[in-house]
N, C-alpha and C. Protein backbone atom coordinates (compact mmCIF):
# COMPACT_ATOMS: atom_id res chain seq x y z
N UNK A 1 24.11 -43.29 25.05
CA UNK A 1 24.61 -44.57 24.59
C UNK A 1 24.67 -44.56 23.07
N UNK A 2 25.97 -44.73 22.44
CA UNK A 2 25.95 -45.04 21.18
C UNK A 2 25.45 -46.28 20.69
N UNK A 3 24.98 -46.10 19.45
CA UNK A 3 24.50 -47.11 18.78
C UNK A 3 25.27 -48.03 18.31
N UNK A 4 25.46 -49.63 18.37
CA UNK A 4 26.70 -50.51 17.21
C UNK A 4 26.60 -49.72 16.14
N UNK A 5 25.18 -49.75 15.53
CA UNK A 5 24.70 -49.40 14.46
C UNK A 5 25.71 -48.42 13.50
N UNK A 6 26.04 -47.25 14.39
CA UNK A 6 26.46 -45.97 13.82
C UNK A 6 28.19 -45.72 13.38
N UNK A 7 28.79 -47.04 13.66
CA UNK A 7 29.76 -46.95 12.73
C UNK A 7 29.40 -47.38 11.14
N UNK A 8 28.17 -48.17 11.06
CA UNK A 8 27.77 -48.55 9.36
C UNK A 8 27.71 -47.01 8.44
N UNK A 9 26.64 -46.39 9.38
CA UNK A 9 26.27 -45.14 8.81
C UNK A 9 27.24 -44.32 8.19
N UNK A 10 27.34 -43.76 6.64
CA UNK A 10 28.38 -43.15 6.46
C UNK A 10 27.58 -41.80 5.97
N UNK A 11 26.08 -41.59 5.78
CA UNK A 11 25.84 -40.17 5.66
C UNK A 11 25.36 -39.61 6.56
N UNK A 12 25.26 -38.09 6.23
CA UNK A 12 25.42 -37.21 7.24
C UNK A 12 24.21 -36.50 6.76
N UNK A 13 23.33 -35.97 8.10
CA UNK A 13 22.06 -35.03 7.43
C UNK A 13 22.50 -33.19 8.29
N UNK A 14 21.86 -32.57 7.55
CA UNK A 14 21.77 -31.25 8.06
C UNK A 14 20.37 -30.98 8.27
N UNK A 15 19.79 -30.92 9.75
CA UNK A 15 18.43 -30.68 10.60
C UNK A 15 17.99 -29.69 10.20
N UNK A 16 16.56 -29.37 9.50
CA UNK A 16 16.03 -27.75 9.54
C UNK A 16 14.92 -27.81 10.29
N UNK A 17 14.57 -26.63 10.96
CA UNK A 17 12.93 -26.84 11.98
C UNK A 17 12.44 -25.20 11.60
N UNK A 18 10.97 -25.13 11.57
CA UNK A 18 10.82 -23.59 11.57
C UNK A 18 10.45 -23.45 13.16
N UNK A 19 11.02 -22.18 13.28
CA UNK A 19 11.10 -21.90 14.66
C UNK A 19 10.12 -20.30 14.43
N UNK A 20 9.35 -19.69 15.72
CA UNK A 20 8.62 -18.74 15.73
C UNK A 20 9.68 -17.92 17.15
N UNK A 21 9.83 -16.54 16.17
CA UNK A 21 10.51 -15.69 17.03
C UNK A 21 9.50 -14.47 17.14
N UNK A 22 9.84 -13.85 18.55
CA UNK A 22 8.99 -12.61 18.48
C UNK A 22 10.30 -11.57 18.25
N UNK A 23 9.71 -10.87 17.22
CA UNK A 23 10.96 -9.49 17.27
C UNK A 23 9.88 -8.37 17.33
N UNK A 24 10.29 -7.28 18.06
CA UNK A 24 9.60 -6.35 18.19
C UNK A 24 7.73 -6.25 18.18
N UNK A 25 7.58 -7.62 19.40
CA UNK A 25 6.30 -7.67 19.36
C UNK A 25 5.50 -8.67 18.41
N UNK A 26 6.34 -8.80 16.98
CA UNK A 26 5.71 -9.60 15.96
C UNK A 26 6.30 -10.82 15.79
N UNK A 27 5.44 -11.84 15.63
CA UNK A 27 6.21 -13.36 15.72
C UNK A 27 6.03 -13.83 14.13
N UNK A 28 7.03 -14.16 14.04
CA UNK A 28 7.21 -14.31 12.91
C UNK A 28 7.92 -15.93 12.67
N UNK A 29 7.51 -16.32 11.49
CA UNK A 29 8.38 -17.84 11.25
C UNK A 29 9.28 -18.15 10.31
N UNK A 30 10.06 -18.63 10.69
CA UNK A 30 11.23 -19.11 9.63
C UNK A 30 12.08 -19.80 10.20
N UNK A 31 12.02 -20.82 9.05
CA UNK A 31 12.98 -21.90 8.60
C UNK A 31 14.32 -21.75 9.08
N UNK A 32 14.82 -22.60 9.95
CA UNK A 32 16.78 -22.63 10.61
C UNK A 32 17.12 -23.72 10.83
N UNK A 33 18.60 -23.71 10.29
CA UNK A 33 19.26 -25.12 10.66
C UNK A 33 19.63 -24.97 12.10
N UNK A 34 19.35 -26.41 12.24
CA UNK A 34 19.28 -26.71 14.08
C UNK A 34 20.60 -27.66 13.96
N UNK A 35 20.65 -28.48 13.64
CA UNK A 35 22.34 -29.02 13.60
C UNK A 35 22.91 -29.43 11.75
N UNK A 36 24.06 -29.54 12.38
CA UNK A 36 24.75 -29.80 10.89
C UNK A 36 25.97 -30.85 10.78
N UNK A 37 26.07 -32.01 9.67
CA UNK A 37 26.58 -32.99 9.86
C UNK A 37 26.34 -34.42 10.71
N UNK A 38 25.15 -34.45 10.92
CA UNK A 38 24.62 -35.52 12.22
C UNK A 38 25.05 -36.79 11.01
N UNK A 39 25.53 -37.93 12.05
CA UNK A 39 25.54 -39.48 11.37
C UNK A 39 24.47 -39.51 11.30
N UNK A 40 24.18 -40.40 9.66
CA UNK A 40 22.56 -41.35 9.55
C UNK A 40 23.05 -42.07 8.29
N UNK A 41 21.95 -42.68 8.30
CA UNK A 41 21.88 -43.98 6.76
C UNK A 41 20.77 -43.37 6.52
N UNK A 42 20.76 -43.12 5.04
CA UNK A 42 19.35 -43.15 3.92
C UNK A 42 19.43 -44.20 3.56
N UNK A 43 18.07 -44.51 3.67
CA UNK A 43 17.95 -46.45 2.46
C UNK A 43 16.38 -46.20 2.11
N UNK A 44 16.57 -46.95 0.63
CA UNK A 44 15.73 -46.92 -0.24
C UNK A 44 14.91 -48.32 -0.46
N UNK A 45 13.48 -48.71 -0.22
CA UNK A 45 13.30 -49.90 -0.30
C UNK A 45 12.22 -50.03 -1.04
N UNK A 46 12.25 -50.75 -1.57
CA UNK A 46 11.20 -51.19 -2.98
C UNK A 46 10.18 -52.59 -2.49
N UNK A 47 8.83 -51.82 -2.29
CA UNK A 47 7.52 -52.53 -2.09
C UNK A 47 6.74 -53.12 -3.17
N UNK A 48 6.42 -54.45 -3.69
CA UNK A 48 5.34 -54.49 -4.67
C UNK A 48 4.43 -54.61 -3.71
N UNK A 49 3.45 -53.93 -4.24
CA UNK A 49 2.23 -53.37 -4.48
C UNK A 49 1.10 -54.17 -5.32
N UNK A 50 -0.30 -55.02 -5.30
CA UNK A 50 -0.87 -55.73 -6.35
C UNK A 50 -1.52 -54.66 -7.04
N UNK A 51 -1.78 -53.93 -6.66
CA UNK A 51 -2.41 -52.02 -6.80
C UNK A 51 -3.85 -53.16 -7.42
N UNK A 52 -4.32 -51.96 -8.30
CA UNK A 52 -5.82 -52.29 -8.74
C UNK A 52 -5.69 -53.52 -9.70
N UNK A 53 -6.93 -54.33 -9.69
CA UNK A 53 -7.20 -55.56 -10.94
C UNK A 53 -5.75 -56.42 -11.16
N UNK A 54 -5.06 -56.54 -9.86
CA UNK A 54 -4.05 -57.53 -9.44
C UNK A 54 -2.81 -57.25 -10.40
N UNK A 55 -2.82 -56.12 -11.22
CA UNK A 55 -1.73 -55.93 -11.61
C UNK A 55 -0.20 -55.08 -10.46
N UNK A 56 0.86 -55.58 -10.71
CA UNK A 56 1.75 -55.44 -9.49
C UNK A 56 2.08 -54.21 -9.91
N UNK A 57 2.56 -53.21 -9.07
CA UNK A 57 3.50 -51.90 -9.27
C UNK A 57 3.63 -51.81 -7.97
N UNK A 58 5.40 -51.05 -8.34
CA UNK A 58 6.56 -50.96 -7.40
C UNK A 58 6.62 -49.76 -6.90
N UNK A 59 6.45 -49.82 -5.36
CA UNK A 59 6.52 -48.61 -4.40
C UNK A 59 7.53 -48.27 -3.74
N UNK A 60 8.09 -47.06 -3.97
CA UNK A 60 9.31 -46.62 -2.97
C UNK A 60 9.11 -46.79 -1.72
N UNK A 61 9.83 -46.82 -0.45
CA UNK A 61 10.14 -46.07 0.66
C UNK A 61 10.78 -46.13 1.13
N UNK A 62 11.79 -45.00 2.10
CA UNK A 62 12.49 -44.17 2.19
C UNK A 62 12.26 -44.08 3.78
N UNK A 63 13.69 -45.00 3.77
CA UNK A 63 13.76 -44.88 5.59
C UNK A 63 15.12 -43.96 6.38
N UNK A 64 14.85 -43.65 7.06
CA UNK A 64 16.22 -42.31 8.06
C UNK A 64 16.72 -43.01 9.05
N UNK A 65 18.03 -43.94 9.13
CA UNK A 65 18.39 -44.19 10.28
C UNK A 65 19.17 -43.22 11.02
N UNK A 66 18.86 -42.73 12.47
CA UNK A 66 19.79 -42.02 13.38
C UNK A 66 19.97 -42.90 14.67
N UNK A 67 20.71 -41.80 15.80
CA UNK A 67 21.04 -42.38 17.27
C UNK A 67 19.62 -41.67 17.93
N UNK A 68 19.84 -42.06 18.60
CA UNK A 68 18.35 -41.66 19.82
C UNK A 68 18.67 -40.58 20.37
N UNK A 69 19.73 -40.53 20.39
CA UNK A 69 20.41 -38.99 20.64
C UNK A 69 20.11 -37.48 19.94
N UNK A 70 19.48 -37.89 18.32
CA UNK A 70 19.61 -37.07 17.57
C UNK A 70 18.26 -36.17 17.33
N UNK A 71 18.14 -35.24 17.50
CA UNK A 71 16.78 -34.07 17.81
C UNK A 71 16.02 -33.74 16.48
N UNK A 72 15.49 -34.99 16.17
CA UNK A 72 14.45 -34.99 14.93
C UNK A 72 13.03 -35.21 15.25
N UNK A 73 12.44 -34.91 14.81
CA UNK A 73 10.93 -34.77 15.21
C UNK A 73 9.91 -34.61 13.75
N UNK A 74 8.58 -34.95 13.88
CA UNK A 74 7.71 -35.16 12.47
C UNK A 74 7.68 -33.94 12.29
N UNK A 75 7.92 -33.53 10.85
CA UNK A 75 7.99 -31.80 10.02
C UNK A 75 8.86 -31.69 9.89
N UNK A 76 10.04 -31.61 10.53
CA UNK A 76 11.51 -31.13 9.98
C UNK A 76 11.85 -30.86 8.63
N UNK A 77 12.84 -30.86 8.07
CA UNK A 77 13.61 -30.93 6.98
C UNK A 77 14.80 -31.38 7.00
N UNK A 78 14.91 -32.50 6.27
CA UNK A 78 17.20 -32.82 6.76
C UNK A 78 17.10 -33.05 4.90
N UNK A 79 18.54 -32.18 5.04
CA UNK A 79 18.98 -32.34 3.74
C UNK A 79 20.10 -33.36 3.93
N UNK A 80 20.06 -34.57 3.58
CA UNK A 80 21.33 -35.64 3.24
C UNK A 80 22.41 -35.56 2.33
N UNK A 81 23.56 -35.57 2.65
CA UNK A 81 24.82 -35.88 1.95
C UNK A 81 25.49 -37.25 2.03
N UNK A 82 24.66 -38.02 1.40
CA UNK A 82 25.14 -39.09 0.87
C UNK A 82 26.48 -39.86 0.70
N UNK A 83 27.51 -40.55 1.03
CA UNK A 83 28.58 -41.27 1.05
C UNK A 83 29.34 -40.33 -0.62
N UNK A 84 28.84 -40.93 -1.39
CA UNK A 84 29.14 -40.50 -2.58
C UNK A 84 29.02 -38.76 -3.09
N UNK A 85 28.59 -38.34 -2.18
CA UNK A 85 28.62 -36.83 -2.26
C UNK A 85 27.08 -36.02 -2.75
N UNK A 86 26.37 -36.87 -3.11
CA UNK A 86 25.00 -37.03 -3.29
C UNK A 86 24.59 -35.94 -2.37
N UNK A 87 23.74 -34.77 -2.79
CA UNK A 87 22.72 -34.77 -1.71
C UNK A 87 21.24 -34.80 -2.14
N UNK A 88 20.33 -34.75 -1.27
CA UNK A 88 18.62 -35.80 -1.46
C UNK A 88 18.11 -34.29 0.03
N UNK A 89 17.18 -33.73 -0.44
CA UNK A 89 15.98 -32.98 0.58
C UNK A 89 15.24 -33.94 0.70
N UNK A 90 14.58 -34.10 2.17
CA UNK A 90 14.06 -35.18 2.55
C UNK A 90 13.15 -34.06 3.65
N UNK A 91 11.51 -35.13 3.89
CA UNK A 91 10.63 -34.30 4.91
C UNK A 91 10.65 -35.27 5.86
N UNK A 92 10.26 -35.24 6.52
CA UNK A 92 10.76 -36.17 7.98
C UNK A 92 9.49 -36.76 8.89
N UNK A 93 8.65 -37.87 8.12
CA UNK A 93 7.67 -38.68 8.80
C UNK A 93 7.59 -39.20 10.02
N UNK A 94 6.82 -40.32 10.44
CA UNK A 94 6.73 -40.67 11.99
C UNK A 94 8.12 -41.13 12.45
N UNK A 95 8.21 -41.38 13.44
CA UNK A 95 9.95 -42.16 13.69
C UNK A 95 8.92 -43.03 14.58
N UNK A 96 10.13 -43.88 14.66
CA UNK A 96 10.06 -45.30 15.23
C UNK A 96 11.42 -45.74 16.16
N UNK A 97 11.11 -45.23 17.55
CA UNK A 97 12.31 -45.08 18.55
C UNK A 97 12.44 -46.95 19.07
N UNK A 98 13.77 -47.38 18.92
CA UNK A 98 14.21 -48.69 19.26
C UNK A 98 15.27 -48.57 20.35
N UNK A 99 15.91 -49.82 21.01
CA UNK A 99 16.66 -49.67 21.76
C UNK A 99 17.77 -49.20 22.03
N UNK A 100 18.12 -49.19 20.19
CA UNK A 100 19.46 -49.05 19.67
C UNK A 100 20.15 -47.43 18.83
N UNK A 101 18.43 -47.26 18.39
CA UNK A 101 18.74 -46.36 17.18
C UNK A 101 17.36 -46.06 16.82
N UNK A 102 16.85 -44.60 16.21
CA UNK A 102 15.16 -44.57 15.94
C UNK A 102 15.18 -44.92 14.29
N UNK A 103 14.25 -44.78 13.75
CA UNK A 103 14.10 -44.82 12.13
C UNK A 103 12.84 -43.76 12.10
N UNK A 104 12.81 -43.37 11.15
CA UNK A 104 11.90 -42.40 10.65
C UNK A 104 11.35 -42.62 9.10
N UNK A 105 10.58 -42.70 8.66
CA UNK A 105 9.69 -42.61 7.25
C UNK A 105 10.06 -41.21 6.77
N UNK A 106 10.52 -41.22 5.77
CA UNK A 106 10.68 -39.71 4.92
C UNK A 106 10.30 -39.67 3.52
N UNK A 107 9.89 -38.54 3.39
CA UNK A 107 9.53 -38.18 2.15
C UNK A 107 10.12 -37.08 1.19
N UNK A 108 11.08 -37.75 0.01
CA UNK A 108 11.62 -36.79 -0.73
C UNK A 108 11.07 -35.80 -1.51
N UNK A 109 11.76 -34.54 -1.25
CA UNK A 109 10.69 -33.61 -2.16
C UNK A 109 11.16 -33.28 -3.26
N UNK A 110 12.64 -33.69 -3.67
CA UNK A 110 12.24 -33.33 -5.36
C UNK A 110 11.53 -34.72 -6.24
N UNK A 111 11.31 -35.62 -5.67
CA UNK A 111 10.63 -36.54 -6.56
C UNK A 111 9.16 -35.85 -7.26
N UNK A 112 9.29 -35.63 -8.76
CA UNK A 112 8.01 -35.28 -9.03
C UNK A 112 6.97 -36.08 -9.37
């Protein structure tokens, strides 16, 4: 079942998973793209925070909309291409499966 949702969505992620192969007895791991071009929305949302001695500061986070359809799981890697041509490496937190569409918590890794 498609989502309403997924005509909004105008970016696209590319899935990475490390996968363990045995070659010649030895298992070994590495990193592979598992799909490429999947619909999603990146959105960026800004939390205040009272943090310590009630002074406020502003917290990112960084939500992944997909279809329920789409084979993401906590650890991954999806690199996003953004509407605007943008792309953002992203690590791929808990998801949160709905009726419509899941969301996932992510965490960007070039933010230093």
């Amino acid at each position: 079942m498609k989502s309403p949702l997924e005509r909004l969505w105008k970016d696209k992620m590319d899935i990475y998973r490390w996968v363990d192969r045995v070659v010649n007895g030895v298992t070994k791991s590495k990193e592979e793209i598992l799909y490429e071009g999947v619909r999603c929305q990146y959105s960026k949302g800004s939390l205040v925070d009272t943090g310590t001695e009630g002074v406020p500061t502003m917290v990112n986070s960084y939500t992944l909309f997909c279809s329920l359809e789409t084979d993401l799981i906590e650890g991954d890697k999806v690199v996003i291409t953004q509407r605007n041509g943008r792309q953002v490496t992203l690590a791929v937190g808990e998801g949160f499966p709905y009726t419509t569409h899941q969301e996932f918590s992510v965490k960007r890794d070039d933010v230093a």
